[in-house]
Protein backbone atom coordinates (compact mmCIF):
# COMPACT_ATOMS: atom_id res chain seq x y z
CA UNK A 1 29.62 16.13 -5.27
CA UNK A 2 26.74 16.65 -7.57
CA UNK A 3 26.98 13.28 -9.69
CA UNK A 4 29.22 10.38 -9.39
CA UNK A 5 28.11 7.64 -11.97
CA UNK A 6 25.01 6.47 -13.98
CA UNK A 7 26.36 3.14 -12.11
CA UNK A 8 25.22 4.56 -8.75
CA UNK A 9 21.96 6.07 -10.01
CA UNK A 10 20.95 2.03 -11.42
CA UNK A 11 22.00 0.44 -7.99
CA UNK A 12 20.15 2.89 -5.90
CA UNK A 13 16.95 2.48 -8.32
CA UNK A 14 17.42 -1.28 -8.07
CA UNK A 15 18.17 -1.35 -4.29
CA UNK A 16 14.62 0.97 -3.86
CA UNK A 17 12.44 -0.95 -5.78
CA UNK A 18 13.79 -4.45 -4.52
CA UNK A 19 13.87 -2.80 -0.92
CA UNK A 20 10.43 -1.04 -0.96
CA UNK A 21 8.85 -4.34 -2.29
CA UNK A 22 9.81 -6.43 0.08
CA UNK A 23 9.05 -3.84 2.91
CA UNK A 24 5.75 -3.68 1.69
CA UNK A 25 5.15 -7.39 1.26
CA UNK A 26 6.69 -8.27 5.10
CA UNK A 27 4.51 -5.88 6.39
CA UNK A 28 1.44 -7.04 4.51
CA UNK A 29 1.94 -10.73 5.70
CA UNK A 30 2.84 -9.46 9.22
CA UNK A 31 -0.77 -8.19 10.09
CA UNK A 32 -2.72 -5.42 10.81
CA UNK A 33 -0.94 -4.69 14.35
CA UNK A 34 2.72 -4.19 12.90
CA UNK A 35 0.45 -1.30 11.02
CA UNK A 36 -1.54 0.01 13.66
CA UNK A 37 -1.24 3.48 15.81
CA UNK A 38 1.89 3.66 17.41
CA UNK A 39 3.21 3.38 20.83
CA UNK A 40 6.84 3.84 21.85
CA UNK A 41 7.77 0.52 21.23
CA UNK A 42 5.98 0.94 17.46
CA UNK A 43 7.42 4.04 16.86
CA UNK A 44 11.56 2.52 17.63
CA UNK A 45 10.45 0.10 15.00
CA UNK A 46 9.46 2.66 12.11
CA UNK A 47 12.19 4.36 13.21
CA UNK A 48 14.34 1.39 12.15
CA UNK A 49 12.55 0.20 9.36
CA UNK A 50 12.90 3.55 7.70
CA UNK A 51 16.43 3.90 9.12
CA UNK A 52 17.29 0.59 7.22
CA UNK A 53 15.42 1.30 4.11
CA UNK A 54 17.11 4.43 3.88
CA UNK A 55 20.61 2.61 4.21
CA UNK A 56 19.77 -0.35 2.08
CA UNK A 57 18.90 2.72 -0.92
CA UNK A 58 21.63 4.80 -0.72
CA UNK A 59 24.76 3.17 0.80
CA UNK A 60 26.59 0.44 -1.54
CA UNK A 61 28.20 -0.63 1.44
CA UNK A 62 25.32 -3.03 2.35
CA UNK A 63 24.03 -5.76 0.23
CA UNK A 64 20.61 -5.79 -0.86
CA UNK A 65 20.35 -9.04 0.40
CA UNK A 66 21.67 -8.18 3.77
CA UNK A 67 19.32 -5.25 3.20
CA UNK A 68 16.17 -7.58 2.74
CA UNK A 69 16.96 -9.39 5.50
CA UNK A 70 17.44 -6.65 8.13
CA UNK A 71 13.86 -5.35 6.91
CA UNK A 72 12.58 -9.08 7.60
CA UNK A 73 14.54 -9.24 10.73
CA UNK A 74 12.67 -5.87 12.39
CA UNK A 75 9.52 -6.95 11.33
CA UNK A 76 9.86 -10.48 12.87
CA UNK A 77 11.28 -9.06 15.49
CA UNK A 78 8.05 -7.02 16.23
CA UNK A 79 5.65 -9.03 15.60
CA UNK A 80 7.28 -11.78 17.89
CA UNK A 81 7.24 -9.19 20.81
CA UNK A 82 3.56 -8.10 19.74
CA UNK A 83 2.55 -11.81 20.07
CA UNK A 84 4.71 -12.38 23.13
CA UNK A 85 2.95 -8.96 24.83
CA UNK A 86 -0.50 -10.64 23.92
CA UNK A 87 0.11 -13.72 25.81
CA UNK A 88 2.47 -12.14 28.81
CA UNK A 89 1.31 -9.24 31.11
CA UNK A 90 4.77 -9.20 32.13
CA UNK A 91 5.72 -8.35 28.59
CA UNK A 92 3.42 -6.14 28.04
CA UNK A 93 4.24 -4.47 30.96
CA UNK A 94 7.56 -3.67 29.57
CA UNK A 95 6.56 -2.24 26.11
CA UNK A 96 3.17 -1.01 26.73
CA UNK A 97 2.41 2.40 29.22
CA UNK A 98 -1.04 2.07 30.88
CA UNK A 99 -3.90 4.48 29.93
CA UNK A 100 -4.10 7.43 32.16
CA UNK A 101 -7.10 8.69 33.35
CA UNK A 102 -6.01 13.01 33.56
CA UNK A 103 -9.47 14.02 34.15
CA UNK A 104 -12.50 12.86 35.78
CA UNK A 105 -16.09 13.88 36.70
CA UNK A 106 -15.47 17.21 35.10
CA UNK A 107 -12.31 17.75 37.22
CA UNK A 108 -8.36 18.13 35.88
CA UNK A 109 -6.00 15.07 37.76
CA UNK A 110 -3.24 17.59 38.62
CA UNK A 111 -0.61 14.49 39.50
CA UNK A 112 -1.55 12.37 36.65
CA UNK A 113 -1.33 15.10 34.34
CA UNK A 114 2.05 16.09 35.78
CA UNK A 115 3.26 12.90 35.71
CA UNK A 116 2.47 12.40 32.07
CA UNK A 117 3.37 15.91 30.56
CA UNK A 118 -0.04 16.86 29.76
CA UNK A 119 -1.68 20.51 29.71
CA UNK A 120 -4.81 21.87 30.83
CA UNK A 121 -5.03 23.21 26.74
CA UNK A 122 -4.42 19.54 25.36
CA UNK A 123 -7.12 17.99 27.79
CA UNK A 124 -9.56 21.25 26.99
CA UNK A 125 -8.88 20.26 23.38
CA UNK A 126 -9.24 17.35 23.53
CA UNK A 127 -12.85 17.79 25.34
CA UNK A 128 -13.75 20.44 22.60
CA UNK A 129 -13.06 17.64 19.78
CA UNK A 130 -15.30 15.16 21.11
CA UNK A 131 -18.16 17.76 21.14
CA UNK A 132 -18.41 18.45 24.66
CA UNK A 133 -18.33 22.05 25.56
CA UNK A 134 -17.52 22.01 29.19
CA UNK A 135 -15.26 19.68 31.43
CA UNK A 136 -18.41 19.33 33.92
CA UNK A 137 -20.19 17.57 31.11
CA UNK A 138 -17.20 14.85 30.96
CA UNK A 139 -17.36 11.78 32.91
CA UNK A 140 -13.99 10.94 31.94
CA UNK A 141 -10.58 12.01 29.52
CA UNK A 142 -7.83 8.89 29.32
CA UNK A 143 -4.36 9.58 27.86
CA UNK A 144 -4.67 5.83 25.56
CA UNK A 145 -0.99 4.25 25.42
CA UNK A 146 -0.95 5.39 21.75
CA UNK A 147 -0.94 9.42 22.57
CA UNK A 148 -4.30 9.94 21.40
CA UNK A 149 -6.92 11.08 24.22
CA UNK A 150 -10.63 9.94 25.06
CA UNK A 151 -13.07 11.51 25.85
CA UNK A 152 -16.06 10.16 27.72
CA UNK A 153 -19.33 12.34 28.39
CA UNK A 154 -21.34 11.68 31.17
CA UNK A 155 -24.51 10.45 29.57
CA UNK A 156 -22.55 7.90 27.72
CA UNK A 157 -20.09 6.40 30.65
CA UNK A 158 -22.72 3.47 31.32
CA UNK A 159 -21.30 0.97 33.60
CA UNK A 160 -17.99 2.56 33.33
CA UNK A 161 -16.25 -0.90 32.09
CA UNK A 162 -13.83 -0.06 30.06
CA UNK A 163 -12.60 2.43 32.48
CA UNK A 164 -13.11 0.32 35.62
CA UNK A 165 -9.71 -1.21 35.97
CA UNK A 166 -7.65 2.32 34.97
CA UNK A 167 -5.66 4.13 37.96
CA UNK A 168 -7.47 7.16 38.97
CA UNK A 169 -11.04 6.05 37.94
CA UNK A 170 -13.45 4.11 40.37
CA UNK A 171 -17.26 4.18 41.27
């Protein structure tokens, strides 16, 4: 079916606008960490926002009010477990990997690496971004909890703090 009804075309206009606006304004007063770069537990929200967003739109089967609240719902939702993760280690713990240290002094952590799906190309790419053109001048590459790799050179590791406590790294 190509067209059903002006009728639908005005509801799903309506339900986007009303939907997208409060989206936009739950996520505004929610903070910069419902907003920032993902992790898993991030990503299953979007996931769901967008999932719900999409539903609210274009099915007439859900209220927009239902709608609205299922959007404010997922976002309290994540930014109770966000807060709860900020005062629990044990909560963290659950939705929160650890950084992974996959290379260090210049040499590839085989098992880490392994462990975490990661390629020799990704961590040599990874090196190349940051400027560095050679693995020996790297003190250190960590896998962040986000995805997203860093890359530490030698001459700028320092005391080594805020790799200290990471698995695979010690002095």
């Amino acid at each position: 079916m190509i067209f059903d009804s002006w009728g639908g075309i005005i509801r799903t206009v309506v339900a986007a606008v009303i939907a997208y606006a409060v989206l936009v304004t739950v996520l505004r007063l929610s903070g910069k960490r419902t907003l920032s770069k993902m992790n898993a537990f991030d990503l299953v929200v979007t996931v769901a926002l967008g999932s719900t967003l999409a539903t609210v739109v274009l099915s007439s089967d859900v209220a927009l009010a239902e709608g609205a609240f299922a959007l404010v719902l997922l976002v309290a939702l994540q930014f109770a477990v966000a807060w709860l993760a900020t005062r629990s280690a044990g909560v963290r713990r659950l939705i929160k990997s650890e950084p992974t240290v996959v290379l260090r002094d210049g040499r590839l952590l085989e098992q880490p690496m392994r462990r975490q799906r990661v390629t020799r190309e990704e961590v040599c790419q990874a090196v190349r971004s940051s400027g560095a053109g050679a693995l020996e001048d790297v003190a250190a590459v960590v896998l962040e909890t986000d995805g997203s790799f860093s890359v530490i050179p030698r001459q700028k590791l320092g005391s080594g703090s805020a790799v200290a406590g990471l698995a695979g790294f010690s002095r």
